[in-house]
N, C-alpha and C. Protein backbone atom coordinates (compact mmCIF):
# COMPACT_ATOMS: atom_id res chain seq x y z
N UNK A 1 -9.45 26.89 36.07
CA UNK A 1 -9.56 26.72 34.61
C UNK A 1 -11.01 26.95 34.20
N UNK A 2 -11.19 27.91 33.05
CA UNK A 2 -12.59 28.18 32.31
C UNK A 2 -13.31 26.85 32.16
N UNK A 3 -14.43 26.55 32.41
CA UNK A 3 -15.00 25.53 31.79
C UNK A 3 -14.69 25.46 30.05
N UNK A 4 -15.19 26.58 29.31
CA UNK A 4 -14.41 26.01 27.87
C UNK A 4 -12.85 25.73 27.57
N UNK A 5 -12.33 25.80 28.68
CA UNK A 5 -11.25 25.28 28.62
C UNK A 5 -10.56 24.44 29.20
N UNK A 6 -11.92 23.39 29.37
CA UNK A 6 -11.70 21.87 30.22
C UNK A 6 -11.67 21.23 28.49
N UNK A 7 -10.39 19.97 28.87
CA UNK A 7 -10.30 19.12 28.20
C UNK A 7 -11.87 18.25 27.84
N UNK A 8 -12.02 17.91 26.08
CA UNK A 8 -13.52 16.89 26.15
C UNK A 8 -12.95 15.36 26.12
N UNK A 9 -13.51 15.17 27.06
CA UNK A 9 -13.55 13.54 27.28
C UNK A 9 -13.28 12.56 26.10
N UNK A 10 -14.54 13.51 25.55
CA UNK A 10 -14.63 12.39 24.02
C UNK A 10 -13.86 12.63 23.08
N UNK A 11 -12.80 13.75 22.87
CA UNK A 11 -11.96 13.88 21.77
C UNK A 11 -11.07 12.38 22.07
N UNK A 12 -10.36 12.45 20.98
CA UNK A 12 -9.73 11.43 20.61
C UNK A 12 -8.18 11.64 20.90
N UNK A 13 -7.61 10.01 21.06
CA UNK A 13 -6.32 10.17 21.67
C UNK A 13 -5.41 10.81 20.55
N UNK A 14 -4.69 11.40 21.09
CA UNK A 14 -3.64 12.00 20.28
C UNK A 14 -3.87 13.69 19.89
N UNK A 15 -5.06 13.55 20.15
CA UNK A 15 -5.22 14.75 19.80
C UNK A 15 -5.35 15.02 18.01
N UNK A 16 -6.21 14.24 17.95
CA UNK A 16 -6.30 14.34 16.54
C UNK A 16 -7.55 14.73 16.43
N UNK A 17 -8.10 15.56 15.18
CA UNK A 17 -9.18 16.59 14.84
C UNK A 17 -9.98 15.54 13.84
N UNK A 18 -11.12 15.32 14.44
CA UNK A 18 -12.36 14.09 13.71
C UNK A 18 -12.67 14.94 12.74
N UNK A 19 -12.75 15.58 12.97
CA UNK A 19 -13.25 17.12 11.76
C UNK A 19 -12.58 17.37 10.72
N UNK A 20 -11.33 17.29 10.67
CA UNK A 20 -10.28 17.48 9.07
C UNK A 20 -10.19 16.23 8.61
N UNK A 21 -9.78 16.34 7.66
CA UNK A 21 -9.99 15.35 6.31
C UNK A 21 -8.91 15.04 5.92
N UNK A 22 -7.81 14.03 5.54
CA UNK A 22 -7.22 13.81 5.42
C UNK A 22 -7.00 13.95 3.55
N UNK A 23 -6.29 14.33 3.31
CA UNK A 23 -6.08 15.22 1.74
C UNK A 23 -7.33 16.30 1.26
N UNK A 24 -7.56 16.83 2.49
CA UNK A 24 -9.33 17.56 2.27
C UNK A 24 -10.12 16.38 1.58
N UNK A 25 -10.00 15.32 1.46
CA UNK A 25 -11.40 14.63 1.09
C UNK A 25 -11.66 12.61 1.74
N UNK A 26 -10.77 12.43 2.93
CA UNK A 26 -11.48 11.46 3.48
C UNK A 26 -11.32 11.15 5.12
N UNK A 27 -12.61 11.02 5.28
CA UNK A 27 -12.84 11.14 6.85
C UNK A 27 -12.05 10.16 7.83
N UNK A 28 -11.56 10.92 8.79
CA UNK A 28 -10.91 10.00 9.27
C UNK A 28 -11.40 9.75 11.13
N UNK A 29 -12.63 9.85 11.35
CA UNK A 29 -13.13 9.75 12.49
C UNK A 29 -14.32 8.93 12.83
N UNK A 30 -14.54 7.84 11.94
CA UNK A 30 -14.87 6.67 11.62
C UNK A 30 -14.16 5.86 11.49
N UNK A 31 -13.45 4.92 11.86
CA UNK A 31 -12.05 4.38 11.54
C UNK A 31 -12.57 2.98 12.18
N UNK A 32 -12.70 2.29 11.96
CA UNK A 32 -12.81 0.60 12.74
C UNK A 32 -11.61 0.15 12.85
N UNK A 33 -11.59 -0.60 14.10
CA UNK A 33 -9.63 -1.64 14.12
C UNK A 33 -10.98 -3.10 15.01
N UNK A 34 -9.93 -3.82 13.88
CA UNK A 34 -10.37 -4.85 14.48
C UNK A 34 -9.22 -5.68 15.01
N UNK A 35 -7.95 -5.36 14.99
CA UNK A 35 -7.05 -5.56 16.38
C UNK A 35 -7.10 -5.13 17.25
N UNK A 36 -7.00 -5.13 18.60
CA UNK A 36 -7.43 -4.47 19.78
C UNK A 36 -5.78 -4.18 20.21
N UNK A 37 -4.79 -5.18 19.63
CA UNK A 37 -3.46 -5.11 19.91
C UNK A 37 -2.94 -3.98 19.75
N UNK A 38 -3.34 -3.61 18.49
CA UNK A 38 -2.02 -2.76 17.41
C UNK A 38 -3.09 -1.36 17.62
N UNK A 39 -4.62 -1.09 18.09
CA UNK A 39 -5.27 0.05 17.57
C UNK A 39 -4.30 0.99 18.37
N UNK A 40 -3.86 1.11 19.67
CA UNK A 40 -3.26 1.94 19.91
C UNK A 40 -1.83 2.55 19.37
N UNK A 41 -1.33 1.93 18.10
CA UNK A 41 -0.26 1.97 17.75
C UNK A 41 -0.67 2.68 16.06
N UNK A 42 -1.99 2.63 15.88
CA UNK A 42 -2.18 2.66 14.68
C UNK A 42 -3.06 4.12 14.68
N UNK A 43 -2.70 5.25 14.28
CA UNK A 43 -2.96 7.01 14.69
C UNK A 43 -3.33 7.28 13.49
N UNK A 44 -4.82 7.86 13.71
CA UNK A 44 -5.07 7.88 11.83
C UNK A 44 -5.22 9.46 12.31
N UNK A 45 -4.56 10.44 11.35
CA UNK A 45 -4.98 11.68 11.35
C UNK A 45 -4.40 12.68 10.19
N UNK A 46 -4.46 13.61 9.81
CA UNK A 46 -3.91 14.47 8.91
C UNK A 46 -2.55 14.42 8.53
N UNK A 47 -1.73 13.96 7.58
CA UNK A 47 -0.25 14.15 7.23
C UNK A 47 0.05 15.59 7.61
N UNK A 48 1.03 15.17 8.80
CA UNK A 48 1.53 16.75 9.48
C UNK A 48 3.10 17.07 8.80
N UNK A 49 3.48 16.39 8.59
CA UNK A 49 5.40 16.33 8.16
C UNK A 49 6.11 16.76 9.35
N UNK A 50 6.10 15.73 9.89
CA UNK A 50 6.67 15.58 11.54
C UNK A 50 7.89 16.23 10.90
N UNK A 51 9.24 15.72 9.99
CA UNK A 51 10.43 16.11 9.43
C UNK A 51 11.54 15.30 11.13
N UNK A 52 10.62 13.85 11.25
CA UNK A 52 11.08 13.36 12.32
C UNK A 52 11.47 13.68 13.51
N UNK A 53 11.18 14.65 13.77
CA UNK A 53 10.63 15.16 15.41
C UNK A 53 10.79 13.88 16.14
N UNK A 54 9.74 12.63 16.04
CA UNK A 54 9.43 11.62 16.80
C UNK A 54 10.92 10.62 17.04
N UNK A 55 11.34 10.70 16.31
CA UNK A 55 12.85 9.73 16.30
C UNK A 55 13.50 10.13 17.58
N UNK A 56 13.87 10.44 18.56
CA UNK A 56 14.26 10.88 19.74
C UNK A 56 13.98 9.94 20.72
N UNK A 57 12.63 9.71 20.54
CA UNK A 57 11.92 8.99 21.53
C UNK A 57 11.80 7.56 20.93
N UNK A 58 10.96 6.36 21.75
CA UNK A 58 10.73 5.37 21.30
C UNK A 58 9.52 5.35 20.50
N UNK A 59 8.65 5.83 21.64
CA UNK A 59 7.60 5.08 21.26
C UNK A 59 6.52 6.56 20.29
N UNK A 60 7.26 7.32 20.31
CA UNK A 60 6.71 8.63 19.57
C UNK A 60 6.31 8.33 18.08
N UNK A 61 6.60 7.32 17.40
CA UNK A 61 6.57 7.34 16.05
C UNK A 61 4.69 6.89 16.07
N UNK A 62 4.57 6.03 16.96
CA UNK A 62 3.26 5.56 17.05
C UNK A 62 2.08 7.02 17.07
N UNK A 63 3.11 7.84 17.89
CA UNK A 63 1.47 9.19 17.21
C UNK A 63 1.67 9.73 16.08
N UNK A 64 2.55 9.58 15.28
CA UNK A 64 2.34 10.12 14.12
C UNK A 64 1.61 9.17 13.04
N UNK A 65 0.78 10.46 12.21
CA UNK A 65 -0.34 9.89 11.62
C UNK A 65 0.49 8.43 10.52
N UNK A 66 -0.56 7.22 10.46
CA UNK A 66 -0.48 6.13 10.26
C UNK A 66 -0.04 6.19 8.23
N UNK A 67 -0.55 6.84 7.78
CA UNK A 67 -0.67 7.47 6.41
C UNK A 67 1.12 8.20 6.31
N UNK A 68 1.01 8.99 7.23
CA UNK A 68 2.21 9.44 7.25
C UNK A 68 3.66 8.42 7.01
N UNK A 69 3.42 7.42 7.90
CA UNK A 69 4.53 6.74 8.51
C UNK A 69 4.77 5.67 6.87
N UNK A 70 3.38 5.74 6.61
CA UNK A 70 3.24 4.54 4.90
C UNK A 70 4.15 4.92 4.28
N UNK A 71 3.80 6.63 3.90
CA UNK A 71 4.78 7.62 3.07
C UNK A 71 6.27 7.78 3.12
N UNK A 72 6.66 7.50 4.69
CA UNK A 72 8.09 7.77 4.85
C UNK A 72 8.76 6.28 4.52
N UNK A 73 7.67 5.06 4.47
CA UNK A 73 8.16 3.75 4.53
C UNK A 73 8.66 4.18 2.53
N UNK A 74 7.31 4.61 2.21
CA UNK A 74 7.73 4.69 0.34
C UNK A 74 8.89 4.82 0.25
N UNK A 75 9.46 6.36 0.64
CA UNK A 75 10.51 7.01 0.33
C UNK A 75 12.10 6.21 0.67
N UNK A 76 11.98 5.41 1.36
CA UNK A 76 13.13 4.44 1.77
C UNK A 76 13.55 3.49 0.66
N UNK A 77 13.59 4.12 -0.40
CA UNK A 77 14.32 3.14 -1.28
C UNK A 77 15.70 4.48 -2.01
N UNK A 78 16.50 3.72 -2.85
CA UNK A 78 17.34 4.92 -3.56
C UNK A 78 16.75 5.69 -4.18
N UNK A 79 15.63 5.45 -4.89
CA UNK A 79 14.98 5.90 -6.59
C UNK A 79 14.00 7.15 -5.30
N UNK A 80 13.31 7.24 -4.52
CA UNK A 80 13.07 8.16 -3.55
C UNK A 80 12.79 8.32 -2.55
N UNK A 81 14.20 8.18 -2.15
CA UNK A 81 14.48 8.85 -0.92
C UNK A 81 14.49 10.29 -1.17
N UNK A 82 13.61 11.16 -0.05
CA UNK A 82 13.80 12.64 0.25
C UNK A 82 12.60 13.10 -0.74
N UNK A 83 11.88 12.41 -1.50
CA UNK A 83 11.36 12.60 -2.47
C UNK A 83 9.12 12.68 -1.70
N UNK A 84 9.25 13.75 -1.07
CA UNK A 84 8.28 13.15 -0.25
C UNK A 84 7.15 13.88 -0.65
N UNK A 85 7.15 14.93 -1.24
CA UNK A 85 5.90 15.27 -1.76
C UNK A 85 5.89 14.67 -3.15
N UNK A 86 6.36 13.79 -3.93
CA UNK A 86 6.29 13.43 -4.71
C UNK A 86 5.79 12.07 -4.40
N UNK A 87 5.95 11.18 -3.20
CA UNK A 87 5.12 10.37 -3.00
C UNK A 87 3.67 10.44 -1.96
N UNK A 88 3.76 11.66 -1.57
CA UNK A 88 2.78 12.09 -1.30
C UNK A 88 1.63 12.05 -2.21
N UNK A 89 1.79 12.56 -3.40
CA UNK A 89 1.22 12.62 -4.75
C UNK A 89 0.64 11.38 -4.76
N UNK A 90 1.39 10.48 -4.71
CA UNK A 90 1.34 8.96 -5.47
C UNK A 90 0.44 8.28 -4.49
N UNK A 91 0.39 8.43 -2.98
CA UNK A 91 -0.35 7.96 -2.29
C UNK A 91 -1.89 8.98 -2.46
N UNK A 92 -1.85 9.65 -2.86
CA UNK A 92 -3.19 10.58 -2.85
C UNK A 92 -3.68 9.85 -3.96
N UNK A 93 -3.06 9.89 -5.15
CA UNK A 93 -3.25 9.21 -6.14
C UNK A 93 -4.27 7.54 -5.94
N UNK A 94 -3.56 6.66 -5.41
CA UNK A 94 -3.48 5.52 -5.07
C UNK A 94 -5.34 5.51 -4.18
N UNK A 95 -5.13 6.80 -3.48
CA UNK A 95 -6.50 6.49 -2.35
C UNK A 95 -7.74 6.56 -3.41
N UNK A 96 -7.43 7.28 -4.37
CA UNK A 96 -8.66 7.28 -5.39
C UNK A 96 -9.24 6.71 -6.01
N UNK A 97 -8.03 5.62 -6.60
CA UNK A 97 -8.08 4.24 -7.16
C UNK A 97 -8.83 3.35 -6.47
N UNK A 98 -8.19 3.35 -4.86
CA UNK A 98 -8.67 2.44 -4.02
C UNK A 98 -10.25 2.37 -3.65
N UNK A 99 -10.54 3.71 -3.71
CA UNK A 99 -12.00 3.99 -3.30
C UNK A 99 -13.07 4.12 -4.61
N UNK A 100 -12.05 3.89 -5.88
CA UNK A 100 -13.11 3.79 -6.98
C UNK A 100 -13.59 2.21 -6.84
N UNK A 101 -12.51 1.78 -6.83
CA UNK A 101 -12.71 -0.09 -6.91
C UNK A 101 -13.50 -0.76 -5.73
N UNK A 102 -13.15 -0.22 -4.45
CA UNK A 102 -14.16 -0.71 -3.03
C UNK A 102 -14.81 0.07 -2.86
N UNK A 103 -14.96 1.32 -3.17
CA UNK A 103 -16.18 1.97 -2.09
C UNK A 103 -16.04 2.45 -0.85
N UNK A 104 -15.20 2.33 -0.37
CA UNK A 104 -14.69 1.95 0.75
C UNK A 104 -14.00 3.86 0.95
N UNK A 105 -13.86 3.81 2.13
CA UNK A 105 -12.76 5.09 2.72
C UNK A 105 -11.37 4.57 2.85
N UNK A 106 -10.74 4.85 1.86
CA UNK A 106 -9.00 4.35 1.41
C UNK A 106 -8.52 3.92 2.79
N UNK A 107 -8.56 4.98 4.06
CA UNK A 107 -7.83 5.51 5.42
C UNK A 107 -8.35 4.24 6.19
N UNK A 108 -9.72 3.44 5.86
CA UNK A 108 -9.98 2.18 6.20
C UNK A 108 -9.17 1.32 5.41
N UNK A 109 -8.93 1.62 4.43
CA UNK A 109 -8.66 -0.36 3.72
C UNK A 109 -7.50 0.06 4.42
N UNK A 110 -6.43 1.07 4.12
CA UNK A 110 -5.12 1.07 5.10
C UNK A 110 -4.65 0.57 5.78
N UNK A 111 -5.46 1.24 6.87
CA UNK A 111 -5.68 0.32 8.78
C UNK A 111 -5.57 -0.84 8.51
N UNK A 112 -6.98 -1.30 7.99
CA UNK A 112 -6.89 -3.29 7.81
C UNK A 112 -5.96 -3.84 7.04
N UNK A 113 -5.34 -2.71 6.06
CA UNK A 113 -3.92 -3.82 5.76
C UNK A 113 -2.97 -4.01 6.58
N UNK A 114 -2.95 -2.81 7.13
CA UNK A 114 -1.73 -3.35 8.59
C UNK A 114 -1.65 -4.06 9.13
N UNK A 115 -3.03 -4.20 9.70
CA UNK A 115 -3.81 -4.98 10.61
C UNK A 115 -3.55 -6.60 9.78
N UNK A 116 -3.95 -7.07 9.05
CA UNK A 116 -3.67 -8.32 8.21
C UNK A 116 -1.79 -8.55 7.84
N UNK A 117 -1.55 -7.49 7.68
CA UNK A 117 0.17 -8.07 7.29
C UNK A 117 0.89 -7.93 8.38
N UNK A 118 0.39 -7.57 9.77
CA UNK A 118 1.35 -7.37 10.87
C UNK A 118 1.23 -8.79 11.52
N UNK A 119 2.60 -9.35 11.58
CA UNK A 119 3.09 -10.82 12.06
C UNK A 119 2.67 -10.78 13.61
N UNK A 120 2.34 -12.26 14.04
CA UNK A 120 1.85 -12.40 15.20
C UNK A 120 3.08 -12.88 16.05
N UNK A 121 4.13 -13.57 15.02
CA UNK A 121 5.43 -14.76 15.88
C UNK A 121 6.49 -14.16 14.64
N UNK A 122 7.53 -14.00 15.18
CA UNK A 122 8.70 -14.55 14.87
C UNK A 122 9.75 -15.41 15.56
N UNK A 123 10.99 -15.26 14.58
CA UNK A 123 12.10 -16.07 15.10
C UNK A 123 13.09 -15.66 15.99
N UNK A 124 13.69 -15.88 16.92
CA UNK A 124 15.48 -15.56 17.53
C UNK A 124 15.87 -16.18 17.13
N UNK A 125 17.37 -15.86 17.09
CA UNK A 125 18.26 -17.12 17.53
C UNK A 125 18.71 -17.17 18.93
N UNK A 126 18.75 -18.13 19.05
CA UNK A 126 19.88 -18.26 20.75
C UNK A 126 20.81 -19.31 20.71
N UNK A 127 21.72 -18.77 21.46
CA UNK A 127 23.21 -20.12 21.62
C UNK A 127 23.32 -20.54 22.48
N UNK A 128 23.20 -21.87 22.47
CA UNK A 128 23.34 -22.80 23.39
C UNK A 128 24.61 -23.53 23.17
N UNK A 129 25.82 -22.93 23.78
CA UNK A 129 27.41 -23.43 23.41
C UNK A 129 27.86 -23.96 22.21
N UNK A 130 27.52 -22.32 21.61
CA UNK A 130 27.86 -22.63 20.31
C UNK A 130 27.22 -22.87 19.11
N UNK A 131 25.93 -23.68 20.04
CA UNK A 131 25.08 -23.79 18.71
C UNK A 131 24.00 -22.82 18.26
N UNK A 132 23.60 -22.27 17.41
CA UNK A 132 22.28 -21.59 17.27
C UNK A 132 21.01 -21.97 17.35
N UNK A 133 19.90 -21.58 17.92
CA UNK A 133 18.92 -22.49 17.44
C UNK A 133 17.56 -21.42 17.81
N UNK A 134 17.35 -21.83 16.94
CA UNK A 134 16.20 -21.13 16.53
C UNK A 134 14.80 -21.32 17.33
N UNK A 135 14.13 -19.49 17.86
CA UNK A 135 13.08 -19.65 19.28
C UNK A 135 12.00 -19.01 18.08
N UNK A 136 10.88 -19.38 18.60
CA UNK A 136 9.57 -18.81 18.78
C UNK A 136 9.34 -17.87 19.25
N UNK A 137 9.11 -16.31 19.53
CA UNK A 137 8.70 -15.03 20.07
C UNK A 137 7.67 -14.81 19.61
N UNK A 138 6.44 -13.93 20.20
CA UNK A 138 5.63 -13.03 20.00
C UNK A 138 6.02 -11.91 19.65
N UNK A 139 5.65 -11.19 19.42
CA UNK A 139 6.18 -10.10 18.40
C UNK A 139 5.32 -8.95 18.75
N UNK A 140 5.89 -7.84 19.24
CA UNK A 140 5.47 -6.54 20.33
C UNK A 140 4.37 -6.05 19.42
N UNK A 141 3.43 -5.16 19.96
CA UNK A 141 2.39 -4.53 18.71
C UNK A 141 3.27 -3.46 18.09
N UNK A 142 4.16 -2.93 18.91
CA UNK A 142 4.30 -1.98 17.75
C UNK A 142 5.28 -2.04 17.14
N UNK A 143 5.91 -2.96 17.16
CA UNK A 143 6.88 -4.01 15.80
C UNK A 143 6.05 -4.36 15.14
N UNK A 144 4.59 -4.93 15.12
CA UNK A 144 3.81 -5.48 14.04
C UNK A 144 3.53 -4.55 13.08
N UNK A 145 2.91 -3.34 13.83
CA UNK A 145 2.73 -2.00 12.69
C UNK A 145 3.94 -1.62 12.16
N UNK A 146 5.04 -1.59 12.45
CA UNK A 146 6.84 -1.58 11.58
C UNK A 146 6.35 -2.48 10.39
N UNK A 147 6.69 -3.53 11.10
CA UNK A 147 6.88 -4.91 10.29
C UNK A 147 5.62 -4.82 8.79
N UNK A 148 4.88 -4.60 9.32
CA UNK A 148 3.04 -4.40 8.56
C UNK A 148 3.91 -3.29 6.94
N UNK A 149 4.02 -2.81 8.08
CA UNK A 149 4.25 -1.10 6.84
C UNK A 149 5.39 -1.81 5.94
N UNK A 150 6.47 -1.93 6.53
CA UNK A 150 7.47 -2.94 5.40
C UNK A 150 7.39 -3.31 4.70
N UNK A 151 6.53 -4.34 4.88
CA UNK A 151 6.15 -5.41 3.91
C UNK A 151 5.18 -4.92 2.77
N UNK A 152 4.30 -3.58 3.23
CA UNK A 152 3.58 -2.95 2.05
C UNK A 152 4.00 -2.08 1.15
N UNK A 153 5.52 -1.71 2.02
CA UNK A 153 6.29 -0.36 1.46
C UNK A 153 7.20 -1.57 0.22
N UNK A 154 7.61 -2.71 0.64
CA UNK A 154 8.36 -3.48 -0.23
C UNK A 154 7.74 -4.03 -1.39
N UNK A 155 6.10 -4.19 -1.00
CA UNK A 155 5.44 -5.20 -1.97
C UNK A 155 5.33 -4.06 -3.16
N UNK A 156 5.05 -2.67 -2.77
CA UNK A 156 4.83 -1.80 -3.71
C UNK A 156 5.85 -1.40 -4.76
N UNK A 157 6.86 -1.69 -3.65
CA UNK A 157 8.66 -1.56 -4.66
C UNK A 157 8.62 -2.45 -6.21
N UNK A 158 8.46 -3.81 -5.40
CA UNK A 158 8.51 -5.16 -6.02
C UNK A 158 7.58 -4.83 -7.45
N UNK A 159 6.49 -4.03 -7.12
CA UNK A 159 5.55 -4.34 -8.09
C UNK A 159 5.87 -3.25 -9.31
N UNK A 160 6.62 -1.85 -9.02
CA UNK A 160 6.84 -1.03 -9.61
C UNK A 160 7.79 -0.98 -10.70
N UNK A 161 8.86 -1.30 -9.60
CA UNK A 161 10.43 -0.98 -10.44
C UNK A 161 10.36 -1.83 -10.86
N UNK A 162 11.03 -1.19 -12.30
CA UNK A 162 11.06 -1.52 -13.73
C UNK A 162 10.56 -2.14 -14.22
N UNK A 163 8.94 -1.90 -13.85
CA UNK A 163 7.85 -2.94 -14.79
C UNK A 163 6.72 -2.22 -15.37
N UNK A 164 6.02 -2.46 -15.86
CA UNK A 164 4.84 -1.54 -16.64
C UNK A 164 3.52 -0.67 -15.77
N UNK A 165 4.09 -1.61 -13.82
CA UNK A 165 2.86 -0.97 -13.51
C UNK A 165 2.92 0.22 -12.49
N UNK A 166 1.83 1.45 -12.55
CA UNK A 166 2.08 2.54 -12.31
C UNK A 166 1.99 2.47 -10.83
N UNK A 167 3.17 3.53 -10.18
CA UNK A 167 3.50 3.54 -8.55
C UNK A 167 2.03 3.51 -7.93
N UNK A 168 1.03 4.39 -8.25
CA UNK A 168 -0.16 4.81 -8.04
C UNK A 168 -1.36 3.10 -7.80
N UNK A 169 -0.72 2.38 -9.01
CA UNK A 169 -1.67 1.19 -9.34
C UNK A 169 -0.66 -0.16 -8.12
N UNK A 170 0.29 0.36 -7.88
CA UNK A 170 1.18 -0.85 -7.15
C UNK A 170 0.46 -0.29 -5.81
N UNK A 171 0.51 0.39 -5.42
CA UNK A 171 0.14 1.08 -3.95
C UNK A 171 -1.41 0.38 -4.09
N UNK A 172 -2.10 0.65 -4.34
CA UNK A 172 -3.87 0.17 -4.62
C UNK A 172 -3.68 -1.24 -4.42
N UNK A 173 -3.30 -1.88 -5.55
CA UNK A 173 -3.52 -3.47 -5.19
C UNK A 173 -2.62 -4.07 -4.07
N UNK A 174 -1.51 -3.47 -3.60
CA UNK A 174 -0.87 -3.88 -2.42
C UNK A 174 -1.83 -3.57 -1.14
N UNK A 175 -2.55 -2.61 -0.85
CA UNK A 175 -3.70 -2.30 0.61
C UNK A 175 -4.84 -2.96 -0.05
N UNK A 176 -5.47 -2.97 -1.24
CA UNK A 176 -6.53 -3.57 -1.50
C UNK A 176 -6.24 -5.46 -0.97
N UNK A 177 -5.36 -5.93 -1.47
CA UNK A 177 -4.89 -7.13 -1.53
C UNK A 177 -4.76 -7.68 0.37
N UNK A 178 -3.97 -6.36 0.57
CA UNK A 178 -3.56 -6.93 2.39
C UNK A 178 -4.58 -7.15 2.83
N UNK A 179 -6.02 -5.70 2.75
CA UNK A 179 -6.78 -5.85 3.38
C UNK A 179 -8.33 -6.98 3.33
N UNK A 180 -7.73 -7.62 2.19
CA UNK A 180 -8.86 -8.79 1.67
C UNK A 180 -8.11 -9.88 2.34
N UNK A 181 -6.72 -10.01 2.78
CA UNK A 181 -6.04 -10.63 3.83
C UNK A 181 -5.68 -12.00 1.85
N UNK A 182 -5.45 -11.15 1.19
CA UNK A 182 -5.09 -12.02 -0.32
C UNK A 182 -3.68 -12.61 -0.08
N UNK A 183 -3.70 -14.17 0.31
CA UNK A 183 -1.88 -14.24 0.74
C UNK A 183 -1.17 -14.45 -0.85
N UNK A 184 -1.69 -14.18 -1.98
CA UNK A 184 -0.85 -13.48 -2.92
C UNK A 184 -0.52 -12.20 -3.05
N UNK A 185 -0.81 -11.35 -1.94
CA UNK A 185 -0.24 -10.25 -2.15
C UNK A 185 1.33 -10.01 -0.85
N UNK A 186 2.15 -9.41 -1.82
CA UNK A 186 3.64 -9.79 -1.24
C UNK A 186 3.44 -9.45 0.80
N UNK A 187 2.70 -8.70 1.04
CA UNK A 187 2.82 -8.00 2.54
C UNK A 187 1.92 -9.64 3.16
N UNK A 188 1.16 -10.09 2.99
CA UNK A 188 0.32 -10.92 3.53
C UNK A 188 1.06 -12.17 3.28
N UNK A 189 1.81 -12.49 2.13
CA UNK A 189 2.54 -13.76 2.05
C UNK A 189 3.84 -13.68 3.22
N UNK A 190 4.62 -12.44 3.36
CA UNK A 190 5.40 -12.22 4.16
C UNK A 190 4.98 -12.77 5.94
N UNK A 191 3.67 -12.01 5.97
CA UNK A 191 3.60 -12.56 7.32
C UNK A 191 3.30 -13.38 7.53
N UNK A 192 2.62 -14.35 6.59
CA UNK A 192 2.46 -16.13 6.61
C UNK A 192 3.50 -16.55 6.90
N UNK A 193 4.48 -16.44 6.39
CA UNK A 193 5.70 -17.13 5.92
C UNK A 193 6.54 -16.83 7.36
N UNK A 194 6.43 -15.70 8.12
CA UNK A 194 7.21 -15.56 9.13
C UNK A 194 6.68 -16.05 10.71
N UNK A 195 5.36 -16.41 9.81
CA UNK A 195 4.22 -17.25 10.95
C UNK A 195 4.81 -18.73 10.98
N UNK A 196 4.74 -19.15 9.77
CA UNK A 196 5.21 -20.53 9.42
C UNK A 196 6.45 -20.92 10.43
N UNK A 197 7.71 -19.99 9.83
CA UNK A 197 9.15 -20.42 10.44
C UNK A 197 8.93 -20.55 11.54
N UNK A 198 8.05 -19.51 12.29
CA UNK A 198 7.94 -19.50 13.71
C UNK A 198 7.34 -20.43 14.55
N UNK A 199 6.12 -21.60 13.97
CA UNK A 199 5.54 -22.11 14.47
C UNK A 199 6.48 -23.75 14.28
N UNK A 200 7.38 -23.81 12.86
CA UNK A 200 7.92 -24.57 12.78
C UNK A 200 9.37 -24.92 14.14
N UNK A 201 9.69 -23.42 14.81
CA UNK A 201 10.42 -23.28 15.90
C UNK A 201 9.93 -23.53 17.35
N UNK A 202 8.75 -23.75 16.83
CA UNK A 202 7.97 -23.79 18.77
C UNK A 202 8.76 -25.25 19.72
């Protein structure tokens, strides 16, 4: 093999390009995780439109870009489903907002909302002849990044439909909110609350 055509050490896993920009305008090769759990689960890179390629496999969804996976969480309602460059829009939208109000690189507050709304415990049930009763689990990392995205894809629902405020402005204060770890915002109250039951089960 050519030496220029030895793998570089230092590129990044996944094979993702530090160099492109995610909507041509924010960097995504600066990225801080301050979970050490979930960073490998959490793939920041260019919206590719997998068109679910990764579904086959298990654990494939985890390389597709993290932004991406937000977008497909949007589209999971009736009002749009399939509707994906149209929430594409809305999340481009949303990063602008986000970065007028913090300063901040949107593709960061993101990450750390995951990172803040992804649950540490949940619940089972188990039967013990008959009866149910309710266990304590830890909760896999890359169920937390599921679980994380859910709860931001729902809080944004909650905040939208059929109320005065714009998809664009629900998306902003839902990652602004997670990532200030605000437990009034619906994704961060969720994982309190599933912390709670759980600790109430120990």
């Amino acid at each position: 093999m050519a030496a220029e055509d030895q793998p570089d050490p230092d590129a990044p896993a996944g094979g993702a390009d530090v160099s492109a920009k995610l909507f041509g305008e924010w960097e995504i090769g600066e990225i801080e995780y301050a979970d050490p759990s979930t960073e490998r689960y959490i793939t920041v890179s260019p919206v590719a439109h997998t068109a679910g390629r990764h579904a086959s496999k298990q654990f494939k969804k985890s390389e597709i870009s993290i932004v991406e996976r937000f977008i497909n969480r949007l589209m999971q309602t009736e009002e749009n489903t399939g509707k994906k460059q149209q929430v594409l829009n809305y999340v481009s939208d949303a990063f602008d907002i986000v970065h007028e109000r913090t300063e901040e690189n949107p593709i960061q507050i993101l990450v750390t909302a995951v990172e803040n709304a992804a649950p540490r415990e949940e619940t089972v049930r188990l039967k013990y002849g008959g009866i149910s009763v309710p266990k304590a689990v830890d909760v896999a990392p890359q169920r937390r990044v599921d679980q994380a995205l859910k709860f931001l894809a729902e809080g944004v629902y909650n905040d939208s439909f059929k109320t005065t405020t714009d998809v664009e402005e629900a998306i902003a204060n839902q990652l602004i909110g997670a990532s200030n770890y605000d437990v009034g915002t619906y994704a961060v109250s969720q994982k309190e609350e599933k912390e709670r039951v759980a600790a109430a089960a120990r």
